[in-house]
N, C-alpha and C. Protein backbone atom coordinates (compact mmCIF):
# COMPACT_ATOMS: atom_id res chain seq x y z
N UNK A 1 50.95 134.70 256.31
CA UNK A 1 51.35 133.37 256.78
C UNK A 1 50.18 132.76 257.52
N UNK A 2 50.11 131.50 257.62
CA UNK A 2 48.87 130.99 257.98
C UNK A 2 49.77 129.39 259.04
N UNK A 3 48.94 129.12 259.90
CA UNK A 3 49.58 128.20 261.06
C UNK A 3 49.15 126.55 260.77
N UNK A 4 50.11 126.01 260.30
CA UNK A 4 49.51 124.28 260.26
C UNK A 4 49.19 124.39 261.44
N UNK A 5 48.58 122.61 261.39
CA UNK A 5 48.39 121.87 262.30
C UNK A 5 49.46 121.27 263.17
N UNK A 6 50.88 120.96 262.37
CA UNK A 6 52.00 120.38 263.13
C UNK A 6 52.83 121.73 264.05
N UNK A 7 52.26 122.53 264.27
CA UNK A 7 53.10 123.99 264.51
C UNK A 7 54.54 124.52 263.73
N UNK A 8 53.76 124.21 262.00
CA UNK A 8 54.66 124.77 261.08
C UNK A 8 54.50 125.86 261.02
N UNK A 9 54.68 126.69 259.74
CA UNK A 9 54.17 128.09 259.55
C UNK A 9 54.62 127.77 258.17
N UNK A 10 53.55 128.39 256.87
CA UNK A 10 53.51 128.47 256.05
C UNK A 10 53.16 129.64 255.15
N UNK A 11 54.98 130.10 254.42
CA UNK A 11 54.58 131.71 253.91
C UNK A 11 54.16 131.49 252.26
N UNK A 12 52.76 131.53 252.35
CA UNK A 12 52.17 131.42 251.01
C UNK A 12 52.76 132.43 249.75
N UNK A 13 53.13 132.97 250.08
CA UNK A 13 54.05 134.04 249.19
C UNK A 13 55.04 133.47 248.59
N UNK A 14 55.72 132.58 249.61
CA UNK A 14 56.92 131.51 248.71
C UNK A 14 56.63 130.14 248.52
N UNK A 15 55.54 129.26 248.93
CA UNK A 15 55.55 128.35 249.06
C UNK A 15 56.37 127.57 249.93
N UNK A 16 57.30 128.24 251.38
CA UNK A 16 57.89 127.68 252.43
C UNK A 16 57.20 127.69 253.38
N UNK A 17 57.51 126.49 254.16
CA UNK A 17 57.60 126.29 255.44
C UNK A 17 58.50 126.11 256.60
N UNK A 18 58.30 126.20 257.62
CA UNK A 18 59.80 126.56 258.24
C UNK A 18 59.14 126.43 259.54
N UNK A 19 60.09 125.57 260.64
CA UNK A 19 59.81 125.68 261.89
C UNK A 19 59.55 127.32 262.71
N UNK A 20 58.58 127.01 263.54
CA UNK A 20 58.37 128.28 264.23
C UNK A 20 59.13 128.44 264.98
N UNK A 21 60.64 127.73 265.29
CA UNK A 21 61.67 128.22 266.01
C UNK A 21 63.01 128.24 265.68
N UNK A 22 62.60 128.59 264.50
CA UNK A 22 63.92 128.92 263.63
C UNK A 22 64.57 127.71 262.77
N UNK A 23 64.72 126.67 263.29
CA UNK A 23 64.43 125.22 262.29
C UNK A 23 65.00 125.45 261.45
N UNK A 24 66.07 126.23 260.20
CA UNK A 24 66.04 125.72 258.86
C UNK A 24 66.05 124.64 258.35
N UNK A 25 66.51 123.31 259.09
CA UNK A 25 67.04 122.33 258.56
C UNK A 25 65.70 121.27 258.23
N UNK A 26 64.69 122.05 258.75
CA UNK A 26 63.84 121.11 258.96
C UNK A 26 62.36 121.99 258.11
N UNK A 27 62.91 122.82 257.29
CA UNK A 27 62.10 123.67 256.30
C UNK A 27 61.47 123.00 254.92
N UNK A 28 60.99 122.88 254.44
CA UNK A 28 60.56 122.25 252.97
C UNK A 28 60.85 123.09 252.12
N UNK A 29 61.26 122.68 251.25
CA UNK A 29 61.95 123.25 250.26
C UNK A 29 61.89 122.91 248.65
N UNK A 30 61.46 124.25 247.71
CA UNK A 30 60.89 123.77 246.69
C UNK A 30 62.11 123.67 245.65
N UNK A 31 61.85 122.68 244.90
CA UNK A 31 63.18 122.75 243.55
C UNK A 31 62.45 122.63 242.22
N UNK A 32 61.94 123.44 241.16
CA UNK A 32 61.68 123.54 240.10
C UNK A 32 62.13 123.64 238.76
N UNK A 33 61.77 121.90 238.07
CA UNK A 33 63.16 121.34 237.29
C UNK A 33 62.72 121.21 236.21
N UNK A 34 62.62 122.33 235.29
CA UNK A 34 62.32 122.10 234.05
C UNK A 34 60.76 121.92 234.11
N UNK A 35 59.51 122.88 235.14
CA UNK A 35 58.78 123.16 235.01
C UNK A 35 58.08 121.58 236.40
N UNK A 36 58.30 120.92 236.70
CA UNK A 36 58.04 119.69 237.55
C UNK A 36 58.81 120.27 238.70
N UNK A 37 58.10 120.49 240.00
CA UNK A 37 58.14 120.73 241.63
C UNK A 37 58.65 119.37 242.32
N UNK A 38 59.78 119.68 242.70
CA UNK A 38 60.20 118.70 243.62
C UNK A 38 60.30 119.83 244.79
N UNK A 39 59.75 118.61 246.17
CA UNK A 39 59.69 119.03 247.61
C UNK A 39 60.97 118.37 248.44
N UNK A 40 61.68 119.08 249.44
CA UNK A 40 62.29 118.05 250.11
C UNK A 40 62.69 118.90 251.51
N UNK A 41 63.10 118.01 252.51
CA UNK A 41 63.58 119.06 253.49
C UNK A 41 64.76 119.39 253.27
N UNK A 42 65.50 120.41 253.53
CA UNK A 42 66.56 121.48 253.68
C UNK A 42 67.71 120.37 253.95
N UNK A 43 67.53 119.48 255.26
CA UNK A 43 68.41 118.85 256.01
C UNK A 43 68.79 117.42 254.56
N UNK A 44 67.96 117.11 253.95
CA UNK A 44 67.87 116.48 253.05
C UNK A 44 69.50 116.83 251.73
N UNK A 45 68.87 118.17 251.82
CA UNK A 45 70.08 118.52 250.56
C UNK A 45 71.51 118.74 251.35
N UNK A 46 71.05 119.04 252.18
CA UNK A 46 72.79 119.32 253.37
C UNK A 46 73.14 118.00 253.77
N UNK A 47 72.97 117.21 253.45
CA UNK A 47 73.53 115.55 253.40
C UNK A 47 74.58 115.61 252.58
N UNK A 48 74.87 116.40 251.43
CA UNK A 48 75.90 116.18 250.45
C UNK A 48 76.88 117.52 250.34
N UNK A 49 78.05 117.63 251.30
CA UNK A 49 78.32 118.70 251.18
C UNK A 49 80.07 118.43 249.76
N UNK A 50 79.56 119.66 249.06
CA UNK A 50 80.08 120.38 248.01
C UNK A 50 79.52 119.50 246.58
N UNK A 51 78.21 119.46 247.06
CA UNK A 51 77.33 119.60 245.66
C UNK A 51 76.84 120.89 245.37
N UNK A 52 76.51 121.00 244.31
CA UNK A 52 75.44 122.26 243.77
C UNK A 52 74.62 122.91 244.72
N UNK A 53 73.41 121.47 245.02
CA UNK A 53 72.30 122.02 245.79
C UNK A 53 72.97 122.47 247.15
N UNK A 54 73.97 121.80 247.94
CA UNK A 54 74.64 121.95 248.87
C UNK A 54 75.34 123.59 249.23
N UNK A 55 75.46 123.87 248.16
CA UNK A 55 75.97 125.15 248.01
C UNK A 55 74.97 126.34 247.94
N UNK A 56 73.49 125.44 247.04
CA UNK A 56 72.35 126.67 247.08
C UNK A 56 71.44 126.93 248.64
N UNK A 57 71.88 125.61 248.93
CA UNK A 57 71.46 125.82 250.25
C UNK A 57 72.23 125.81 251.60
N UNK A 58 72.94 126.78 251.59
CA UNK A 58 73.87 127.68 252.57
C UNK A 58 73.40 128.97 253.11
N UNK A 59 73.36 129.64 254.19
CA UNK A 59 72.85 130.85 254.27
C UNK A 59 73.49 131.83 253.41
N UNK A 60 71.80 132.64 252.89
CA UNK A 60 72.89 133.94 251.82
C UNK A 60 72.47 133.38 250.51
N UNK A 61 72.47 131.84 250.22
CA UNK A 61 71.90 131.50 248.97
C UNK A 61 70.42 131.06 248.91
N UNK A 62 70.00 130.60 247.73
CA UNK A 62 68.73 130.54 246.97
C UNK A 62 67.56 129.79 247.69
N UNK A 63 68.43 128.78 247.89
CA UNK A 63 67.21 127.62 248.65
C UNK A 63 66.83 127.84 250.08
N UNK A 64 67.97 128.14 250.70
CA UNK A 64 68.32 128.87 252.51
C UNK A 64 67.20 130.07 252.60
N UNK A 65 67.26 131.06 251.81
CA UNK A 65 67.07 132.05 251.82
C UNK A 65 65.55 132.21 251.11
N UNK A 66 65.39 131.77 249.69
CA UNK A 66 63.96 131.55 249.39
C UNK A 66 63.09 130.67 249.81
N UNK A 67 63.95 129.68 249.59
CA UNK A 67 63.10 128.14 250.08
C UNK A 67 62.64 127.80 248.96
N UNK A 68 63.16 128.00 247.93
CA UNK A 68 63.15 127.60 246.02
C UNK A 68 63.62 128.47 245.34
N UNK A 69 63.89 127.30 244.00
CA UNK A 69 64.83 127.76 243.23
C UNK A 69 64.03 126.72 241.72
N UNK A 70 65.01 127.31 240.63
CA UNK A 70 64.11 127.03 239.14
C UNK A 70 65.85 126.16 238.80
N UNK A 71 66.08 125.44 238.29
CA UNK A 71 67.03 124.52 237.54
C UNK A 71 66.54 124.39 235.84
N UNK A 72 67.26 124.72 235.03
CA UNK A 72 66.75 124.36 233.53
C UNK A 72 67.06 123.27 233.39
N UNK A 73 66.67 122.11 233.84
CA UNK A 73 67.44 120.33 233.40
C UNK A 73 66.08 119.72 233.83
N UNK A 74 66.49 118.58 233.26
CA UNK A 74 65.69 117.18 232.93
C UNK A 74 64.82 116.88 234.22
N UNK A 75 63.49 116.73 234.35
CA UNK A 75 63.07 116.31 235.65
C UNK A 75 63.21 114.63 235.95
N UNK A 76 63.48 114.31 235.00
CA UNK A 76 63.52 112.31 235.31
C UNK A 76 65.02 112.17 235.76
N UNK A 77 66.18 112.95 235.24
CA UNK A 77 67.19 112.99 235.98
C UNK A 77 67.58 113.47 237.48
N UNK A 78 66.61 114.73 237.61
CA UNK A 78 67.10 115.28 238.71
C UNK A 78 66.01 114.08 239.97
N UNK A 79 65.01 113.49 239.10
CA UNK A 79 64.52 112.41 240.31
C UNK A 79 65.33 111.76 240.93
N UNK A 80 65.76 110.86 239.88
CA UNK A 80 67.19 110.09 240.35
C UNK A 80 67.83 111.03 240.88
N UNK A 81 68.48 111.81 241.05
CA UNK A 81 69.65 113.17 241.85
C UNK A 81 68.96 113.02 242.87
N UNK A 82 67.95 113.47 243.22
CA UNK A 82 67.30 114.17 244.44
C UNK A 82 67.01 112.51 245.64
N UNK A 83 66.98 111.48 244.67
CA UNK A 83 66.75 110.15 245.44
C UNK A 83 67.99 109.72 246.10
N UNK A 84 69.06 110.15 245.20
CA UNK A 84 70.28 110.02 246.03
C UNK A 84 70.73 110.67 247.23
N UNK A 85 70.01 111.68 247.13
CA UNK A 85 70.12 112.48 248.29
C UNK A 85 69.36 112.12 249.68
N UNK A 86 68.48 111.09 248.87
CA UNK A 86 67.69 110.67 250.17
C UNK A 86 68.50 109.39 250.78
N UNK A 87 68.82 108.90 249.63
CA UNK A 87 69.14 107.21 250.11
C UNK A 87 70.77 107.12 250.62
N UNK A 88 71.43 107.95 249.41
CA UNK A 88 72.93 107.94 249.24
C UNK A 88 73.19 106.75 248.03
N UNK A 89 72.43 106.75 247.53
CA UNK A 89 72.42 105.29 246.09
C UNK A 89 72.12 106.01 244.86
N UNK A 90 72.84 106.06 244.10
CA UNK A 90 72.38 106.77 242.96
C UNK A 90 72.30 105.65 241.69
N UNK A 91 71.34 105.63 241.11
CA UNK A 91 70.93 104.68 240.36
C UNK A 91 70.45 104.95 238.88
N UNK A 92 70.94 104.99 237.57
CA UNK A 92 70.41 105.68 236.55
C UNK A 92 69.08 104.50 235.46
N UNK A 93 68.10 105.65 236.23
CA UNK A 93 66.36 105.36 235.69
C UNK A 93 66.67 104.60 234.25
N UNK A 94 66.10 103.36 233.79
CA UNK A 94 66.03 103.06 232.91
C UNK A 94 65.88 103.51 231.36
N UNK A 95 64.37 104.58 232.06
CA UNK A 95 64.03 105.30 231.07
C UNK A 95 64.83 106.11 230.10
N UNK A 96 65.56 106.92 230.97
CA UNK A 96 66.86 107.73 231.33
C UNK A 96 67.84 107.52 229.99
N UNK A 97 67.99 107.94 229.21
CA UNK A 97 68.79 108.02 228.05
C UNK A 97 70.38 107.76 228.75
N UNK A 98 71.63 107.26 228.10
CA UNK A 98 72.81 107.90 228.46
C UNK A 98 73.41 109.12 228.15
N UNK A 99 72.87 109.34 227.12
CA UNK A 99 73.24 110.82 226.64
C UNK A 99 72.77 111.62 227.54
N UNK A 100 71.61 111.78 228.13
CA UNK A 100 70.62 112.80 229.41
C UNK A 100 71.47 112.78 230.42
N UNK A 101 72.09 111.04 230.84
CA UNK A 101 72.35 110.86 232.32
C UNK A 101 73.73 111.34 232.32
């Protein structure tokens, strides 16, 4: 592990970061969607409780516990997903087929 500058801590082994005082909520957190890295904080996905990610990131599960996880789906969809999570607006990308969305 090696020490940011913001007094993070970063375990290069997983690609997490995590407050040096226990913090989960405030951890970065990797989501890998069909080969495309999405970043977000922890507190981010716990905005939506009894979604998927909501559930992977609980203590005991994938995201809590690794600080990433691999999804086999669409990365232009899960953009839109993951934006909703930021905004609370979910909006389907133009690009975005209906059949995909």
């Amino acid at each position: 592990a090696r020490r940011l500058q913001d007094e993070r801590y970063m375990d290069e082994s997983q690609g997490v970061s995590y407050e040096s005082f226990g913090d989960r909520e405030n951890r970065i957190v990797s989501i890998d969607v069909g080969g495309k890295v999405f970043k977000t904080f922890l507190k981010t996905i716990l905005r939506h409780p009894g979604t998927l990610l909501y559930e992977l990131a609980q203590p005991g599960r994938e995201l809590c516990e690794d600080g990433a996880i691999f999804l086999d789906r669409d990365e232009w969809c899960f953009n839109a997903i993951l934006n909703y999570y930021r905004t609370d607006q979910l909006a389907q990308p133009a690009w975005v087929p209906d059949d995909m969305w």
